[in-house]
Protein backbone atom coordinates (compact mmCIF):
# COMPACT_ATOMS: atom_id res chain seq x y z
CA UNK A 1 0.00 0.00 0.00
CA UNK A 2 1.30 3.13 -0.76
CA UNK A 3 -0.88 5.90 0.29
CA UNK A 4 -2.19 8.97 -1.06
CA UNK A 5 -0.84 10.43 -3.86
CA UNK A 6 2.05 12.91 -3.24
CA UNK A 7 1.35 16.61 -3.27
CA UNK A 8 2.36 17.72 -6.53
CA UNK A 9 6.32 19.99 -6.64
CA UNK A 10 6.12 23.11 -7.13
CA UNK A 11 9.69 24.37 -8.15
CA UNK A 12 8.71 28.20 -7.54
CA UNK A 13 8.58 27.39 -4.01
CA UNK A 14 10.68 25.95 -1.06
CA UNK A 15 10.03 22.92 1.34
CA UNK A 16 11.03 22.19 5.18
CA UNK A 17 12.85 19.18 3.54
CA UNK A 18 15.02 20.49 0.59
CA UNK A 19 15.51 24.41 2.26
CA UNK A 20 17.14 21.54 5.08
CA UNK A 21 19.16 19.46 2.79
CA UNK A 22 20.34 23.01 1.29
CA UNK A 23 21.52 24.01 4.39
CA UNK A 24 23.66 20.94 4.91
CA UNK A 25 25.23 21.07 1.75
CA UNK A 26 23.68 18.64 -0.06
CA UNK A 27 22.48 18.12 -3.90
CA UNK A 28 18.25 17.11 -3.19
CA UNK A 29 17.13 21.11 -4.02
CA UNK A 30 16.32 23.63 -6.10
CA UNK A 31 16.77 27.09 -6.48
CA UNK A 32 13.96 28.49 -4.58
CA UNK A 33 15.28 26.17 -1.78
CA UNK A 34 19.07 27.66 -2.05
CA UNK A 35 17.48 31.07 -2.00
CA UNK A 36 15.67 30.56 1.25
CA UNK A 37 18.66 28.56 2.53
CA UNK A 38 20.82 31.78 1.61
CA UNK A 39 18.36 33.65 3.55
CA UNK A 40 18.04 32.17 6.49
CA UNK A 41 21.95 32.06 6.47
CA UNK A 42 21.57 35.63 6.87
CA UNK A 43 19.99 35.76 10.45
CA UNK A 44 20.90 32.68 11.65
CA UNK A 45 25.00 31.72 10.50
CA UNK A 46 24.10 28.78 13.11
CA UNK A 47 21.40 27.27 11.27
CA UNK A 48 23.34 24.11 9.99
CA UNK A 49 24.98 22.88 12.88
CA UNK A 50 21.72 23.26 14.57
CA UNK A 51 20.10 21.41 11.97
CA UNK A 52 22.25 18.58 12.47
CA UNK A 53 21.74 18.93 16.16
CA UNK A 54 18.08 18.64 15.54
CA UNK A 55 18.74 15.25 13.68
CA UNK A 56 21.16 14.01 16.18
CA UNK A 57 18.73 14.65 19.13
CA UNK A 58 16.17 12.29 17.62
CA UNK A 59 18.22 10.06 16.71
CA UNK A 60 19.24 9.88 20.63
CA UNK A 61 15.94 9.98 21.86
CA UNK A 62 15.27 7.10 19.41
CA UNK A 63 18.16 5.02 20.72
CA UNK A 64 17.03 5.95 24.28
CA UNK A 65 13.88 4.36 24.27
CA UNK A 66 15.38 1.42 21.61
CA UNK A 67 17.91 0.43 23.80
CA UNK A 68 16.18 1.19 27.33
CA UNK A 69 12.85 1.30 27.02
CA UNK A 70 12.09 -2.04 24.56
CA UNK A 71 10.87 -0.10 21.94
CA UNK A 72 10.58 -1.60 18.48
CA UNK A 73 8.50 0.12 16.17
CA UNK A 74 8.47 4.28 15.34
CA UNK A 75 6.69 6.46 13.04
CA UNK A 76 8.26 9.16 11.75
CA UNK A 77 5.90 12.21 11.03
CA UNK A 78 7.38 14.59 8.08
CA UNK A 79 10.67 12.40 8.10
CA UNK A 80 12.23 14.91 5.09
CA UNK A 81 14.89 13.48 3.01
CA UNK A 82 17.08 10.44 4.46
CA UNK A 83 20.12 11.87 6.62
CA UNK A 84 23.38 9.83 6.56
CA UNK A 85 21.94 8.17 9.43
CA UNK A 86 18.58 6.67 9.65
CA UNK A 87 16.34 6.00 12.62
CA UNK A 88 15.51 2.83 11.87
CA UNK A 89 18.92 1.73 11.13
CA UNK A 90 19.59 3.00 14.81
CA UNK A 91 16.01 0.94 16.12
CA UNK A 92 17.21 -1.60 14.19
CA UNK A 93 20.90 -2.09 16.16
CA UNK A 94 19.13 -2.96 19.29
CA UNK A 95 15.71 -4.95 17.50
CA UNK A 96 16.95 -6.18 14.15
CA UNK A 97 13.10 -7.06 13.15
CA UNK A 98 12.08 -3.57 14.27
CA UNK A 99 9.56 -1.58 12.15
CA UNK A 100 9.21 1.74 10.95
CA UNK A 101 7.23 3.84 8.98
CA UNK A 102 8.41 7.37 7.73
CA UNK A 103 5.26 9.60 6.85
CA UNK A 104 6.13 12.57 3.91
CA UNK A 105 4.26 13.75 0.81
CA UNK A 106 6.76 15.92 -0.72
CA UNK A 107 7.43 13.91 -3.89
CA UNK A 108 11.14 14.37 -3.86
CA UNK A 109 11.18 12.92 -0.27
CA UNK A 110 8.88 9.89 -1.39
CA UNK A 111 11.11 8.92 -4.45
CA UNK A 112 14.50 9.41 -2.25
CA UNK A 113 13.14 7.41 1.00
CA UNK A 114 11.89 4.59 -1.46
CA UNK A 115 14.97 4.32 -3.54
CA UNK A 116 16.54 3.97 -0.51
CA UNK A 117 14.45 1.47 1.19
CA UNK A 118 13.90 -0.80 -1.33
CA UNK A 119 16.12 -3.77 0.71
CA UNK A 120 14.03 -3.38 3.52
CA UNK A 121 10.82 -4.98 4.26
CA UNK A 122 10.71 -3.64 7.81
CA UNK A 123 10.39 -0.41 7.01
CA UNK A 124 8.37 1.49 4.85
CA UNK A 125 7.61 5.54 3.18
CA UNK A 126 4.15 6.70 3.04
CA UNK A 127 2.81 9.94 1.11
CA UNK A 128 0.55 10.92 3.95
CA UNK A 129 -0.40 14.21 5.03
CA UNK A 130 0.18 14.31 8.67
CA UNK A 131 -2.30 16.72 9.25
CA UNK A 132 -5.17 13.47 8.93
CA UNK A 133 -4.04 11.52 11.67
CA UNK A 134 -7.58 9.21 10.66
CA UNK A 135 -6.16 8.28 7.19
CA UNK A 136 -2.20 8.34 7.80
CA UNK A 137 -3.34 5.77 11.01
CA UNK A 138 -5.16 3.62 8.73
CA UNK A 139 -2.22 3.57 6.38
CA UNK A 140 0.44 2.16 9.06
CA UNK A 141 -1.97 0.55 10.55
CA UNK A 142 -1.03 -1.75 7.51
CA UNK A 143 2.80 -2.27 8.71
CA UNK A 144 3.12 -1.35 12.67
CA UNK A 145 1.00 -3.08 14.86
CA UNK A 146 -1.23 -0.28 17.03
CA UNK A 147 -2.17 -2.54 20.33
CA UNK A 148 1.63 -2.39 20.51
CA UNK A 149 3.54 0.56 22.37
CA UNK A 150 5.66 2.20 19.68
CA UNK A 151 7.52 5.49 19.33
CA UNK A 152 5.81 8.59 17.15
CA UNK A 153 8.47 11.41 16.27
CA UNK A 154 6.74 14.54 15.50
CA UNK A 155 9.72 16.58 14.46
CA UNK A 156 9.33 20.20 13.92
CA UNK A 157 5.89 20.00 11.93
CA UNK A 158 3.34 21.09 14.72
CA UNK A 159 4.81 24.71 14.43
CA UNK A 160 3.65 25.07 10.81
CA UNK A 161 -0.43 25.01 11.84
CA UNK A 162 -0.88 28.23 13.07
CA UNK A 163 -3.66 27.83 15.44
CA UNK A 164 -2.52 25.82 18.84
CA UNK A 165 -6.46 23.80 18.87
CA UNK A 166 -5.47 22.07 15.37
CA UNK A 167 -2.38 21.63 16.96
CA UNK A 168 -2.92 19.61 19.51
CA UNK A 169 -6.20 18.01 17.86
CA UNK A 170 -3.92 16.64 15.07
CA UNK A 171 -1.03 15.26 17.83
CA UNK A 172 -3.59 13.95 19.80
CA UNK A 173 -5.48 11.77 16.65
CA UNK A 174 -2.60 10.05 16.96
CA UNK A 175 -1.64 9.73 20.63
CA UNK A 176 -5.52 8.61 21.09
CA UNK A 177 -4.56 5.78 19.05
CA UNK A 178 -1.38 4.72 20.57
CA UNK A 179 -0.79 1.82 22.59
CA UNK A 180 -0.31 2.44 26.78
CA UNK A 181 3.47 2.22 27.03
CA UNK A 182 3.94 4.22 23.53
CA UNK A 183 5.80 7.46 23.44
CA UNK A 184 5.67 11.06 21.57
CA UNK A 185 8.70 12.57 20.66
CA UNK A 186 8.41 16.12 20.23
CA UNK A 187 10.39 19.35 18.59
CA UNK A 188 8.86 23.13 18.21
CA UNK A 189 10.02 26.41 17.48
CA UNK A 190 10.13 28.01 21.10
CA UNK A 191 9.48 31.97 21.40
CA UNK A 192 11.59 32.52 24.75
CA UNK A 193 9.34 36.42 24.78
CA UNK A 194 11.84 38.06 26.76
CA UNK A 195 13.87 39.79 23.96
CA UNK A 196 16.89 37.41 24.37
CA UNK A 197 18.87 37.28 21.15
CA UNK A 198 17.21 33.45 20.79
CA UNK A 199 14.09 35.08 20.21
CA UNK A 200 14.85 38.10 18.29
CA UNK A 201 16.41 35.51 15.50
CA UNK A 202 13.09 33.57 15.24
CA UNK A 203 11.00 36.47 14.96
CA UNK A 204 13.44 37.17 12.11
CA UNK A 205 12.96 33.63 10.67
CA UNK A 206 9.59 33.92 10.95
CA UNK A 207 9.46 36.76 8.41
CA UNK A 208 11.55 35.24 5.88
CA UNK A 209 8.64 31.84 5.98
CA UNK A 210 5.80 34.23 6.06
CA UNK A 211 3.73 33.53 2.92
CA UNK A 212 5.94 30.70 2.10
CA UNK A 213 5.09 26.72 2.43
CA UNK A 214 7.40 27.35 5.43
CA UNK A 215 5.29 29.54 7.47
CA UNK A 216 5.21 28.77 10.85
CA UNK A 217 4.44 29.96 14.43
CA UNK A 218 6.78 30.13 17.52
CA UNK A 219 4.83 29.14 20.31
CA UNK A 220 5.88 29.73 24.08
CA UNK A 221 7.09 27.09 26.34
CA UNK A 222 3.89 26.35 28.22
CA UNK A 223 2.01 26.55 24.91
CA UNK A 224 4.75 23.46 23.49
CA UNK A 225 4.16 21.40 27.04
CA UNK A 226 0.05 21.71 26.13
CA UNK A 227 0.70 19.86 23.27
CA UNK A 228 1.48 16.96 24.78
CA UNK A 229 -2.01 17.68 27.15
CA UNK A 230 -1.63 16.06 30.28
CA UNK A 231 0.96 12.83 28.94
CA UNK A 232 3.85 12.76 31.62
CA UNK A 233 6.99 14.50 30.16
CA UNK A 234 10.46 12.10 30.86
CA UNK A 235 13.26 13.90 32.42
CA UNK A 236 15.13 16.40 31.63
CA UNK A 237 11.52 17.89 29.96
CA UNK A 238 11.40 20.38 27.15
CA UNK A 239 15.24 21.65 26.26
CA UNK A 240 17.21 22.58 23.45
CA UNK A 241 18.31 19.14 21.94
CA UNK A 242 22.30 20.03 23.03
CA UNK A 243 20.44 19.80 27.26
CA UNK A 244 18.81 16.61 26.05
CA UNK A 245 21.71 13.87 26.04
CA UNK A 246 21.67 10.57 27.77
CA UNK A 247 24.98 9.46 27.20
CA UNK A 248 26.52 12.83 27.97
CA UNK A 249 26.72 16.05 26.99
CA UNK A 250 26.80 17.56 23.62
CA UNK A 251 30.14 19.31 23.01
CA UNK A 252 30.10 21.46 19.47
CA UNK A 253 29.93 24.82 19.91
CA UNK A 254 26.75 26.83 20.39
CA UNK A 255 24.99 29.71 18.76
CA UNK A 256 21.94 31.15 18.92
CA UNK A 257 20.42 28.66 16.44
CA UNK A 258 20.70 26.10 19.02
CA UNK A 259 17.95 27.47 21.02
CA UNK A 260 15.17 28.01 18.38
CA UNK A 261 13.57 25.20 19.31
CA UNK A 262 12.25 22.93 22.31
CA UNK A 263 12.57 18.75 22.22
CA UNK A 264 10.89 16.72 24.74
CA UNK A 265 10.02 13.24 25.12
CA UNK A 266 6.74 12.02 26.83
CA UNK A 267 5.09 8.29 27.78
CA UNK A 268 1.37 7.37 27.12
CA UNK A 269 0.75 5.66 30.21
């Protein structure tokens, strides 16, 4: 089963996933992408270490409840092109038979993550859009098994529905679903609202996606812990993904880039 059918590109325009893959230097974009990737250069020099931070942290977080928790089947919500390193080859270190589904319905995402994939029969792309947790459910429903705790990584796509009730009515389609025992692993763009330099840059980001499939909202941090509405929050709560590190600290250098966000990880009991 494959899915829906993949929103159709539009090369006039940039996406989360190939503005990303221009920022780390890689070849999956086009110019609209570079542009925006030039731009956000601009205000935030940061932007690509802290983009790799970003993909480091889950892939922690992901190891963390692999490895400690017995986890052995994730969803990945707006996965975005394949990274060097994959979650599930990192699920799959600790539970070889592990599965995984990565949700995306940018076409150029799709073809990559398929192409890639091809070997696998544990793991598996959909073109889903995230924002119907009803139908993208139904479609893993076909590969993961739902009476069975799993992992759900919702990685910086919340921010891009600008009203906080969708939000959480989306996140919690999903976490209604889940197995007791599951867990929701979260990142958001974090307004810290106190005119710290932090801030100042993602009001400045915020401009450059305004009008642009980019467009997103900053939300503060008690508006980020509502999302996960009442689900217990592990230790050490929401934090930049350098404060979040269970096998010790993270040691490249910071910037301000580092702090646009908020991760968290939290358990469906």
């Amino acid at each position: 089963m494959t899915g829906p059918r993949p929103v159709p590109i539009d090369y006039s325009q940039p996406s989360q996933a190939r503005v990303q893959d221009a920022l780390l230097g890689g070849m999956d974009n086009y110019e609209a992408d570079r542009a925006m990737a030039r731009r956000i250069l601009e205000v935030a020099p940061g932007a690509p270490e802290a983009t790799k931070e970003l993909q480091q942290w889950v892939l922690r977080a992901v190891r963390f409840l692999a490895e400690r928790a017995g986890v052995a089947q994730f969803a990945d919500l707006g996965a975005g092109l394949p990274a060097r390193h994959t979650l599930h080859q990192v699920v799959q270190q600790f539970h070889p038979r592990a599965r995984v589904v990565y949700v995306d319905n940018d076409p150029l995402v799709l073809a990559h993550g398929r192409a890639r994939l091809a070997d696998y029969d544990s793991t598996l792309f959909l073109g889903c859009d995230y924002t119907d947790p009803a139908g993208t459910l139904g479609e893993m429903a076909v590969h993961l098994d739902l009476d069975r705790p799993m992992g759900l990584v919702v990685s910086a796509m919340l921010h891009h529905l600008d009203d906080l009730d969708q939000a959480k009515k989306v996140l919690h389609g999903y976490v209604e679903a889940l197995a007791p025992g599951s867990y929701v692993l979260l990142t958001h763009l974090h307004d810290a609202d106190d005119g710290s330099a932090p801030s100042l840059v993602t009001k400045e980001l915020l401009k450059l996606y305004r009008d642009t499939p980019l467009q997103a909202v900053a939300r503060s941090r008690e508006e980020i812990a509502a999302l996960f509405d009442g689900l217990p929050i592990l230790d050490p709560g929401l934090v930049h993904a350098h404060e979040w590190w269970p096998d010790g600290p993270r040691m490249r250098p910071l910037t301000d880039a580092h702090r646009l966000l908020l991760c968290g990880v939290a358990r469906k009991d």
